[in-house]
C-alpha atoms as a PDB file:
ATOM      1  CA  UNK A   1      38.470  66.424  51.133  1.00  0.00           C
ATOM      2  CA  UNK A   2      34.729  65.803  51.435  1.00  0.00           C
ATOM      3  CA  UNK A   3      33.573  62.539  49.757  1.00  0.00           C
ATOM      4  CA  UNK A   4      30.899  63.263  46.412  1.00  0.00           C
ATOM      5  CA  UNK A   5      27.672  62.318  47.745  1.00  0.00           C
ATOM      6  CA  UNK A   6      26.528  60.404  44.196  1.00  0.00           C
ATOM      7  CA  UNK A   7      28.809  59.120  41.472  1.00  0.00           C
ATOM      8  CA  UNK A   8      27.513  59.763  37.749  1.00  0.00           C
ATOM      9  CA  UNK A   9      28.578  57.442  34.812  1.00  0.00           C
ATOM     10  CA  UNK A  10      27.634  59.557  31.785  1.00  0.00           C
ATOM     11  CA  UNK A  11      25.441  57.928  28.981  1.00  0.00           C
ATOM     12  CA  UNK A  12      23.451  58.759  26.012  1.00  0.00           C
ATOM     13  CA  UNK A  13      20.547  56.100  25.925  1.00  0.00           C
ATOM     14  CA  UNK A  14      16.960  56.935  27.502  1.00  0.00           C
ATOM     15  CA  UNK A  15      17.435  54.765  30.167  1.00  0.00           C
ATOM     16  CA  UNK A  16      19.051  55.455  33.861  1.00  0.00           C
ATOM     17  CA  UNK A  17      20.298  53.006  36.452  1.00  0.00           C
ATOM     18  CA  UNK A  18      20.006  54.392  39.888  1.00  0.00           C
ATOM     19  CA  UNK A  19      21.529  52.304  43.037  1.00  0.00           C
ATOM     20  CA  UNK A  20      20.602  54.227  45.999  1.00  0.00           C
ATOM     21  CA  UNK A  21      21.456  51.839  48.464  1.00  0.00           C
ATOM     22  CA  UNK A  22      25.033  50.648  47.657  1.00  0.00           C
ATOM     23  CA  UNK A  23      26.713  53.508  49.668  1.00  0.00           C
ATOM     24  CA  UNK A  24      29.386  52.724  52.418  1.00  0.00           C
ATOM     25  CA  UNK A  25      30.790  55.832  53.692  1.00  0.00           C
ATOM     26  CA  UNK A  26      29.618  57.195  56.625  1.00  0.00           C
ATOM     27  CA  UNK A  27      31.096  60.753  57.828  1.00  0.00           C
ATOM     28  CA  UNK A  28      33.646  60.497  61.458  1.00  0.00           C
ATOM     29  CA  UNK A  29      31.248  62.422  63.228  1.00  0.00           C
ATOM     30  CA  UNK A  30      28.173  60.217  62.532  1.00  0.00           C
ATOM     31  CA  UNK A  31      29.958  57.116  62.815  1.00  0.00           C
ATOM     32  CA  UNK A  32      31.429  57.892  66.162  1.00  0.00           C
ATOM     33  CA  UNK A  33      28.117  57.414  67.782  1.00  0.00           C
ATOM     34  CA  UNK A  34      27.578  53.917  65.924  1.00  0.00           C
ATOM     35  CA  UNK A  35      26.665  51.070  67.622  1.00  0.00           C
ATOM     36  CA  UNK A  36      29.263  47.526  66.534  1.00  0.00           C
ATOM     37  CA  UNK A  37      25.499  46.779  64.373  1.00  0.00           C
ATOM     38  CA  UNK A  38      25.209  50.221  63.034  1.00  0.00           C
ATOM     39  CA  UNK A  39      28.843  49.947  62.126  1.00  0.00           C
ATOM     40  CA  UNK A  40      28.625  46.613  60.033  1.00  0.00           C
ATOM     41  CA  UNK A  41      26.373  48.661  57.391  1.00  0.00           C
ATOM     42  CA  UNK A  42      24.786  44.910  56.922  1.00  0.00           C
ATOM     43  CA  UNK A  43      21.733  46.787  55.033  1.00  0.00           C
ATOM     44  CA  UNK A  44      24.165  47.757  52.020  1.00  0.00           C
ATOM     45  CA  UNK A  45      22.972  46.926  48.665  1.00  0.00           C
ATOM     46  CA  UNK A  46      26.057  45.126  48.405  1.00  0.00           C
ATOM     47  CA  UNK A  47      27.868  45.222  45.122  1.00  0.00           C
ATOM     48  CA  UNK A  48      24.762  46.202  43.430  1.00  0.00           C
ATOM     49  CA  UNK A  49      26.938  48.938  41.047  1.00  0.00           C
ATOM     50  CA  UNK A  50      29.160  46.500  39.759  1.00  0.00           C
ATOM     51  CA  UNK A  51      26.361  44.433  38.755  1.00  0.00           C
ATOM     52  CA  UNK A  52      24.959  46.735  36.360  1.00  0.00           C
ATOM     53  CA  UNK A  53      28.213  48.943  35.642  1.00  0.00           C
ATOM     54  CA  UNK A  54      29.919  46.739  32.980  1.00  0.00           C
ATOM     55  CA  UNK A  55      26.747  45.939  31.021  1.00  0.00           C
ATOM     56  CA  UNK A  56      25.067  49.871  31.518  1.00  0.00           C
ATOM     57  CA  UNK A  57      28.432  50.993  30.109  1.00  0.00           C
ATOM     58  CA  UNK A  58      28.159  48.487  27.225  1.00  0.00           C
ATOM     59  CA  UNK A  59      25.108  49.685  26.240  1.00  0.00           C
ATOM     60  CA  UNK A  60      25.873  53.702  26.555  1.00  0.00           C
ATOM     61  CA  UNK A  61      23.165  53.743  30.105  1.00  0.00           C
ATOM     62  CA  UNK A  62      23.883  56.344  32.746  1.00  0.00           C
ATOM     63  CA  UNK A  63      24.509  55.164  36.085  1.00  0.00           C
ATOM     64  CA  UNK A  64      24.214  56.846  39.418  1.00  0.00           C
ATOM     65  CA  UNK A  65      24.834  55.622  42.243  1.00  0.00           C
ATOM     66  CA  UNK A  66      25.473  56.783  46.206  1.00  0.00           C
ATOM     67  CA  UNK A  67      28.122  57.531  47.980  1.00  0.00           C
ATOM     68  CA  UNK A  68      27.297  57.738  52.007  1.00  0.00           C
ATOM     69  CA  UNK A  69      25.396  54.376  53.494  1.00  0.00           C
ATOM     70  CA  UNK A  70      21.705  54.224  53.860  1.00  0.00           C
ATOM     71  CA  UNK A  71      22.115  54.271  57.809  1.00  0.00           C
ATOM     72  CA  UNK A  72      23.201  57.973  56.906  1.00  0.00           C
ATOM     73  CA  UNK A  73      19.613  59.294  55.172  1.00  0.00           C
ATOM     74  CA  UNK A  74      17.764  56.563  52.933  1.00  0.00           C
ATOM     75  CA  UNK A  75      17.272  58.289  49.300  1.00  0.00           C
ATOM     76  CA  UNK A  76      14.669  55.833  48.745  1.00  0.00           C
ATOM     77  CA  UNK A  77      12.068  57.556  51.378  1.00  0.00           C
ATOM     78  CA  UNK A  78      10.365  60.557  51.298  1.00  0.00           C
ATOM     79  CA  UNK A  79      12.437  63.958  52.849  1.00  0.00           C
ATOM     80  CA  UNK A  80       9.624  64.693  54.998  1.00  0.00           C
ATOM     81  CA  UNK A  81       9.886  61.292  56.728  1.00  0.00           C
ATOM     82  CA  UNK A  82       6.306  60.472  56.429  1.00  0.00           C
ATOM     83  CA  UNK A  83       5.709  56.724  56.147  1.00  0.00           C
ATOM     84  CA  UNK A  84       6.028  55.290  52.791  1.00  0.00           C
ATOM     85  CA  UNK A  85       4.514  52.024  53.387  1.00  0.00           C
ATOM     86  CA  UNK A  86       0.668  52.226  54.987  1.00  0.00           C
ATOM     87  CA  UNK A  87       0.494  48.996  57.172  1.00  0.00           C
ATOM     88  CA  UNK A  88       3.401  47.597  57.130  1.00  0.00           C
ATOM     89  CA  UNK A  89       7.295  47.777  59.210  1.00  0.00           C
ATOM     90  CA  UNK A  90       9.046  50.695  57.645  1.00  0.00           C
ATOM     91  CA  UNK A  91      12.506  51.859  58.120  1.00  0.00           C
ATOM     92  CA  UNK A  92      12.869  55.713  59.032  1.00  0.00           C
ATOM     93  CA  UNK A  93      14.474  58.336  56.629  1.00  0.00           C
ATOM     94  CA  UNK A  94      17.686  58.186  58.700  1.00  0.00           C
ATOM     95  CA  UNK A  95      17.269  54.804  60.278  1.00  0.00           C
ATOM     96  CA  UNK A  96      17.614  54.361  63.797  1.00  0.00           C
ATOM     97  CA  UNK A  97      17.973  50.255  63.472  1.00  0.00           C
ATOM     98  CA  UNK A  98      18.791  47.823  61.262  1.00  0.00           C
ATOM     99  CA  UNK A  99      16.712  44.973  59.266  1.00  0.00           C
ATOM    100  CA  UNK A 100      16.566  43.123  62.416  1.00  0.00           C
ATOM    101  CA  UNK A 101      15.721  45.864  65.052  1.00  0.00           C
ATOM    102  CA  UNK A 102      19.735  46.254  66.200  1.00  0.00           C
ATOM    103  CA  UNK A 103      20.413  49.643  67.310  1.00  0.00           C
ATOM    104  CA  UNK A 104      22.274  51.946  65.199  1.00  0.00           C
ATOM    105  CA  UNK A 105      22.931  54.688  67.397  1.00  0.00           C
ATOM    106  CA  UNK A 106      25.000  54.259  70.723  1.00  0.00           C
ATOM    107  CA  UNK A 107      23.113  57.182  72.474  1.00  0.00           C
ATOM    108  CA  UNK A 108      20.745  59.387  71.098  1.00  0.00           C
ATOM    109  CA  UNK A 109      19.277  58.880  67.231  1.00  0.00           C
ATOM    110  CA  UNK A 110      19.524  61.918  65.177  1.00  0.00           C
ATOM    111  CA  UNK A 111      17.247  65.189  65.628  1.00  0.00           C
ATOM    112  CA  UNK A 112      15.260  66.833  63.652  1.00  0.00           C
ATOM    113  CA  UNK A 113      17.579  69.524  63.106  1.00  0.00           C
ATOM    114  CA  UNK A 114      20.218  67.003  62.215  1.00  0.00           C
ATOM    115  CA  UNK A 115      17.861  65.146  60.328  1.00  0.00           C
ATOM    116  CA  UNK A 116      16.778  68.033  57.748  1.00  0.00           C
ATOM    117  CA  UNK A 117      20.623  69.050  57.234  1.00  0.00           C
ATOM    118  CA  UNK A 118      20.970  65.255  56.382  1.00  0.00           C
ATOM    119  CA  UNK A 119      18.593  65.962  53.593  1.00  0.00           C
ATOM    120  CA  UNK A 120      19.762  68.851  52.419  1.00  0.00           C
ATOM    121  CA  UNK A 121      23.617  67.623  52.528  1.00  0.00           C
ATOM    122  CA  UNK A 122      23.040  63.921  51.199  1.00  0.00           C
ATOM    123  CA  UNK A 123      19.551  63.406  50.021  1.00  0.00           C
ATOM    124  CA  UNK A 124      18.811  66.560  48.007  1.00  0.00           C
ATOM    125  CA  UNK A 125      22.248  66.793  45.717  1.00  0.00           C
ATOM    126  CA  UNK A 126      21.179  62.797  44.719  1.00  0.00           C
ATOM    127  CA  UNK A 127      17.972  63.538  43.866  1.00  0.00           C
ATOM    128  CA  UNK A 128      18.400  66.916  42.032  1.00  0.00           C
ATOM    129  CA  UNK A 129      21.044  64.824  40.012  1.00  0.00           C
ATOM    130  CA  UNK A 130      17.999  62.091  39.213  1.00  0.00           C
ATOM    131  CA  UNK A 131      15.513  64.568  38.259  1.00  0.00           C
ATOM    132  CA  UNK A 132      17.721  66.588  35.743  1.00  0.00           C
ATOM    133  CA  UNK A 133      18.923  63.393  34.277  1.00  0.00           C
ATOM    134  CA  UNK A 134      15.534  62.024  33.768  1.00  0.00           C
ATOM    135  CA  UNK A 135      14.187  65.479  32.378  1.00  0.00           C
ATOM    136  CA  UNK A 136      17.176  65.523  29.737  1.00  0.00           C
ATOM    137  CA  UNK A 137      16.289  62.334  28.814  1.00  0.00           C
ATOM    138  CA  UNK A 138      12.388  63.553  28.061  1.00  0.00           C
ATOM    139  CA  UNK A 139      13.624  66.439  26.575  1.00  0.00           C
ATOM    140  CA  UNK A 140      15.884  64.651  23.798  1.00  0.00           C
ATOM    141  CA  UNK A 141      14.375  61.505  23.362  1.00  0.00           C
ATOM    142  CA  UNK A 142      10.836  61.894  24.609  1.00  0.00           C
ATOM    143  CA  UNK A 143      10.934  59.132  26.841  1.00  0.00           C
ATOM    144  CA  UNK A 144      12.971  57.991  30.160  1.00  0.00           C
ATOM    145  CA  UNK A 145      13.496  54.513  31.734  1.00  0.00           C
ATOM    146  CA  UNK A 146      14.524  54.746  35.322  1.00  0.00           C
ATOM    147  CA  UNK A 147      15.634  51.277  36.561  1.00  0.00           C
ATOM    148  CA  UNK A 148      16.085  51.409  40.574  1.00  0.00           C
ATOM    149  CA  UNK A 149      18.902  48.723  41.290  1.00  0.00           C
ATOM    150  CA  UNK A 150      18.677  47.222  44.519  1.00  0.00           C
ATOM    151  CA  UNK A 151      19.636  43.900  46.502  1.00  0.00           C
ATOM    152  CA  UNK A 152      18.642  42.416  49.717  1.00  0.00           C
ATOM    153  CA  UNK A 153      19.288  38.977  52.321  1.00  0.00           C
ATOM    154  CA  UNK A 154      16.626  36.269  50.940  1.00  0.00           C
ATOM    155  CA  UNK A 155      15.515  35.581  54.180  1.00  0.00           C
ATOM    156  CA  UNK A 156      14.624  39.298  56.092  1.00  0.00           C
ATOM    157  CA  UNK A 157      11.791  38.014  58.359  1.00  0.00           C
ATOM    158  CA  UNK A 158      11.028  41.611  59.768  1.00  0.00           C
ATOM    159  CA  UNK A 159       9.078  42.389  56.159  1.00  0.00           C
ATOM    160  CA  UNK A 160       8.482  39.169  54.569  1.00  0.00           C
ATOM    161  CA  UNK A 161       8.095  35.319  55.784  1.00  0.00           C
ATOM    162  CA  UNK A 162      10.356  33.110  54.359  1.00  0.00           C
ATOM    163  CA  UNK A 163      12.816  33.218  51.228  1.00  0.00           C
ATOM    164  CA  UNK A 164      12.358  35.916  48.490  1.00  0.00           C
ATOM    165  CA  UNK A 165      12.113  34.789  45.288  1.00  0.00           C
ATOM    166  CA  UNK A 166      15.517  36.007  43.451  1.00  0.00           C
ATOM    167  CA  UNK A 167      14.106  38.613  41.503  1.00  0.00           C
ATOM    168  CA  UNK A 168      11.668  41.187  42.643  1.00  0.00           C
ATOM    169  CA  UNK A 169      10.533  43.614  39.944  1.00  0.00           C
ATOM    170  CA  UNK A 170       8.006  46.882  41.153  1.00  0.00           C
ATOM    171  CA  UNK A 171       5.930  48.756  39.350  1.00  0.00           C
ATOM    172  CA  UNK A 172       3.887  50.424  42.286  1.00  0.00           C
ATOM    173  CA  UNK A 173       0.592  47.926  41.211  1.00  0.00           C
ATOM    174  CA  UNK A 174       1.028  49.050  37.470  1.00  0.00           C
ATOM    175  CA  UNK A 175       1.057  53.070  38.385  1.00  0.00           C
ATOM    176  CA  UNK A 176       5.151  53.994  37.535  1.00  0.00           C
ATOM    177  CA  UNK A 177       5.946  51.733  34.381  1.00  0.00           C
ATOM    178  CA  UNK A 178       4.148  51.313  30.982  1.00  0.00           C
ATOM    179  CA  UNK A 179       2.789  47.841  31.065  1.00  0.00           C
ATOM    180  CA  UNK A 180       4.497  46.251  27.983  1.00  0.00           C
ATOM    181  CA  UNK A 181       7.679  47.517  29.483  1.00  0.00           C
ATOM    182  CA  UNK A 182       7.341  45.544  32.714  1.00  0.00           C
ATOM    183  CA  UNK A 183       6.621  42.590  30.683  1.00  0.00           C
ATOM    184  CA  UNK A 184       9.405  42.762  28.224  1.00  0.00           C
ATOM    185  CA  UNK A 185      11.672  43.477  31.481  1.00  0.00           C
ATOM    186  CA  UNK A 186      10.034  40.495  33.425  1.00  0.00           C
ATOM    187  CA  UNK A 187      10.480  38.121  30.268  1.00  0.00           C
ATOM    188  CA  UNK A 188      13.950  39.335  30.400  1.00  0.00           C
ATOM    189  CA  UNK A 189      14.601  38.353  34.249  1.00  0.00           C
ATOM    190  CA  UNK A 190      13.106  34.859  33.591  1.00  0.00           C
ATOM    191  CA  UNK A 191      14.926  34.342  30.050  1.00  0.00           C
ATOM    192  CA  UNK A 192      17.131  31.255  31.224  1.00  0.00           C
ATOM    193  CA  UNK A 193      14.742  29.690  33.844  1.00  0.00           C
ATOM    194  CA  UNK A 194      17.388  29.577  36.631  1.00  0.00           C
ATOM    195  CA  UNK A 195      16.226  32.188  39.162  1.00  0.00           C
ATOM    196  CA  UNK A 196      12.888  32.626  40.735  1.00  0.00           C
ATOM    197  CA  UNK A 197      11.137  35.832  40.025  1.00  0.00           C
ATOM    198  CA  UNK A 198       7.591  38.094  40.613  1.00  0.00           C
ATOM    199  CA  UNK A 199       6.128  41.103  39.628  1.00  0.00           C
ATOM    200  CA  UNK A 200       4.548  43.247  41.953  1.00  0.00           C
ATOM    201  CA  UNK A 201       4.437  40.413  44.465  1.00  0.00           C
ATOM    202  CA  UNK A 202       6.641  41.386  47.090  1.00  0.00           C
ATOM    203  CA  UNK A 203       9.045  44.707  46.273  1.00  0.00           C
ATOM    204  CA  UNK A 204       6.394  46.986  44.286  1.00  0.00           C
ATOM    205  CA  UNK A 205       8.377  50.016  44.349  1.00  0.00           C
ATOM    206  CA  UNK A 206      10.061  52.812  47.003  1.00  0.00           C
ATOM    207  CA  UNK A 207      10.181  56.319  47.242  1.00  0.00           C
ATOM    208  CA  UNK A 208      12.091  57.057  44.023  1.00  0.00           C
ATOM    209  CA  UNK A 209       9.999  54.404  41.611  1.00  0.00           C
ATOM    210  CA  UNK A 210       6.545  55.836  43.133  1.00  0.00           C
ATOM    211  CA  UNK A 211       7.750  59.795  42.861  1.00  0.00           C
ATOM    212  CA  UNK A 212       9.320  59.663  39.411  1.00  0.00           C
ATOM    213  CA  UNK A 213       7.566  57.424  38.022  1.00  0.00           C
ATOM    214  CA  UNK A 214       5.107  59.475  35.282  1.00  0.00           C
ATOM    215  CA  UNK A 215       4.406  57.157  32.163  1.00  0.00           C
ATOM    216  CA  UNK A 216       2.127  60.256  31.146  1.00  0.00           C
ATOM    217  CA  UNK A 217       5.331  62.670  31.504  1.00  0.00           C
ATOM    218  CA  UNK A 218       7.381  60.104  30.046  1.00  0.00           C
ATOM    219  CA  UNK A 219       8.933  58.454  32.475  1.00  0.00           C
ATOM    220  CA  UNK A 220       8.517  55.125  33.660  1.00  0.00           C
ATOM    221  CA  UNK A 221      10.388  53.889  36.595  1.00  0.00           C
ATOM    222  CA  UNK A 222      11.162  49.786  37.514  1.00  0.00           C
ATOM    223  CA  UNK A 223      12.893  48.653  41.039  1.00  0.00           C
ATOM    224  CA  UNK A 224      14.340  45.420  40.776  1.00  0.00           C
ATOM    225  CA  UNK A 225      15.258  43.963  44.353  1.00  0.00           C
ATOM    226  CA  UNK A 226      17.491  41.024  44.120  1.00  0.00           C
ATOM    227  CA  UNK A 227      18.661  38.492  46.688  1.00  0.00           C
ATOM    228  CA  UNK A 228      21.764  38.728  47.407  1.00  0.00           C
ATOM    229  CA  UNK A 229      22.165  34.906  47.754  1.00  0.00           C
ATOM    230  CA  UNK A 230      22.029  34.957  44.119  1.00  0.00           C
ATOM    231  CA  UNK A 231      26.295  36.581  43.945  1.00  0.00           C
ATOM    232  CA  UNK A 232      27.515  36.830  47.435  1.00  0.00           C
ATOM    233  CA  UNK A 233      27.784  35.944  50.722  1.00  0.00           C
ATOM    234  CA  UNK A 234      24.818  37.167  53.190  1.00  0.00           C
ATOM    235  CA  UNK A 235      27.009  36.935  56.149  1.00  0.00           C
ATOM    236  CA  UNK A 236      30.133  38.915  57.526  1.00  0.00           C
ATOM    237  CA  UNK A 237      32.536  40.102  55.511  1.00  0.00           C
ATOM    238  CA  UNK A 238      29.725  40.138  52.742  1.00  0.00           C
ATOM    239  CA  UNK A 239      32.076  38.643  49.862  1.00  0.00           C
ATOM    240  CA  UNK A 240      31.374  38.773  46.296  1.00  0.00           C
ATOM    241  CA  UNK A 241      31.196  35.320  44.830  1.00  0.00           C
ATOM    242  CA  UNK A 242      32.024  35.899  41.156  1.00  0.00           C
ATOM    243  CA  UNK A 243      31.395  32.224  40.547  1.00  0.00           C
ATOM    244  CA  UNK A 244      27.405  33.137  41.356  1.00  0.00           C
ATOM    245  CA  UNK A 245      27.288  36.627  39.970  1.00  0.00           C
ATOM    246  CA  UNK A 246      28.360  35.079  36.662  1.00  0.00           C
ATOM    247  CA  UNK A 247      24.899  33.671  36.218  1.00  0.00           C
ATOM    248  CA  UNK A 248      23.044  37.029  37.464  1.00  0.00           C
ATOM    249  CA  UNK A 249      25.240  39.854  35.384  1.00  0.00           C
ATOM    250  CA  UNK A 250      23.877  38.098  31.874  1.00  0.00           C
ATOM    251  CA  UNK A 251      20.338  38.363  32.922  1.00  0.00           C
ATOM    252  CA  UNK A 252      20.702  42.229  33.793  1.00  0.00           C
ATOM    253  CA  UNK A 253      22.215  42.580  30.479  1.00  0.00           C
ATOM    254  CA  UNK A 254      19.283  41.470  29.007  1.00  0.00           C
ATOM    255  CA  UNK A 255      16.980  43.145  31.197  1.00  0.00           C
ATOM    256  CA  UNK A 256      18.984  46.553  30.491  1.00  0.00           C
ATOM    257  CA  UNK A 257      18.785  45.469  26.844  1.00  0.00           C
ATOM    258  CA  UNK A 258      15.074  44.901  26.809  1.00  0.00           C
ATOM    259  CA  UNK A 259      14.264  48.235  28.628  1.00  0.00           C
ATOM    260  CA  UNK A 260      16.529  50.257  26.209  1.00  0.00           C
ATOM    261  CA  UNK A 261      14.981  48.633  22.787  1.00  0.00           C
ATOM    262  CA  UNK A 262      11.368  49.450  24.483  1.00  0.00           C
ATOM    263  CA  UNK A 263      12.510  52.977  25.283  1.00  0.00           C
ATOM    264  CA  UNK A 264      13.983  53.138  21.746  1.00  0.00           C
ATOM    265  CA  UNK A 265      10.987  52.266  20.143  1.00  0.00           C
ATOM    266  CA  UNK A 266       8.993  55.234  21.748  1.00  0.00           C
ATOM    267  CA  UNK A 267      11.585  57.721  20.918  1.00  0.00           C
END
């Protein structure tokens, strides 16, 4: 039996939580050719889904969220595999190392050919299922929130110099979100003064927050990037440490809170 490519939690609220990163499952006959690195999957958004899934449910949010590892096809960059990020070190559409320039691949990185049945197998079904979702949410309410969960080491010297702060909320500059949204969202994130936080300062949006991102459509798009120092172990076997994500899980609550009275108040 072939594994989904997305799971969908159904909800009736205008906003959607998408976690493109938190994938693990890689198919036999890519992972075959992994390198020992490649075969860690150390780039996971660890655990990111269970952050949000209690409090999204809660609240009647949507949630979708990958199946198949980044190190399969990134749904967070463009399908044509043109660089998302002018000037700076960007990972590939199907990436051919990890954060810190391991290989993946024993041999030979994927093909082109490979590379465009990658999208059509994995990164097109997750992105149809985004699009219709936001575009029933326009269509009923009027308005869609997308929130992009994500996660990350606090110290990942190949894009940024020293530690991240613990929240990093993107907007793309201002262009993807309506501006009293961000700043009822980055009130939320900083509502009990125990984690470190900036707006557009670091993380300022992917793929998926700069594509669907359309506050004159509708539909306004955040990417939160949290550390993952903040409720597990960085290093191998990548636990979950309850005992931190304790302190984190009320603050997304809020933050999902926050974005769903603002979307409720425009529908």
């Amino acid at each position: 039996m072939t594994e989904p490519v997305f799971n969908f939690m159904h909800g009736d609220q205008p906003v959607l939580v998408s976690c493109p990163h938190v994938g693990t499952h890689v198919p036999e006959s890519i992972a075959e050719r992994f390198t020992p690195a490649g075969a860690m999957l150390t780039d996971t958004d660890w655990y990111v889904d269970w952050l949000y899934g209690e409090a999204a449910a809660a609240l009647g949010i949507p949630l979708l969220t990958a199946t198949h590892s980044r190190y399969v096809i990134d749904l967070n960059r463009r399908p044509d595999g043109e660089v998302l990020y002018t000037g700076a070190d960007n990972t590939e559409l199907c990436p051919t190392t990890t954060f810190e320039y391991e290989p993946i691949y024993e041999d030979a990185p994927p093909d082109q050919s490979e590379i465009l049945q990658r999208v059509e197998n994995y990164w097109r079904p997750y992105h149809d299922k985004l699009q219709q979702t936001l575009d029933d949410m326009v269509a009923r309410h009027g308005v869609a929130v997308l929130i992009e969960g994500h996660s990350i080491r606090s110290h990942v010297p190949r894009f940024f110099e020293g530690k991240l702060p613990d929240f990093n909320l993107g907007t793309a500059d201002g262009e993807s979100a309506d501006a009293g949204l961000a700043a009822e969202v980055f009130k939320a994130l900083n509502s009990d003064g125990n984690y470190t936080s900036i707006h557009n300062g670091r993380f300022k949006g992917g793929y998926i927050t700069r594509h669907y991102g359309q506050p004159v459509k509708g539909v306004h798009t955040l990417q939160l990037e949290k550390t993952q120092s903040c409720y597990m172990d960085e290093t191998p076997p990548f636990a979950f440490r309850a005992d931190l994500a304790r302190g984190v899980q009320p603050v997304i609550s809020r933050m999902l809170e926050s974005a769903l009275q603002w979307a409720q108040s425009k529908a």
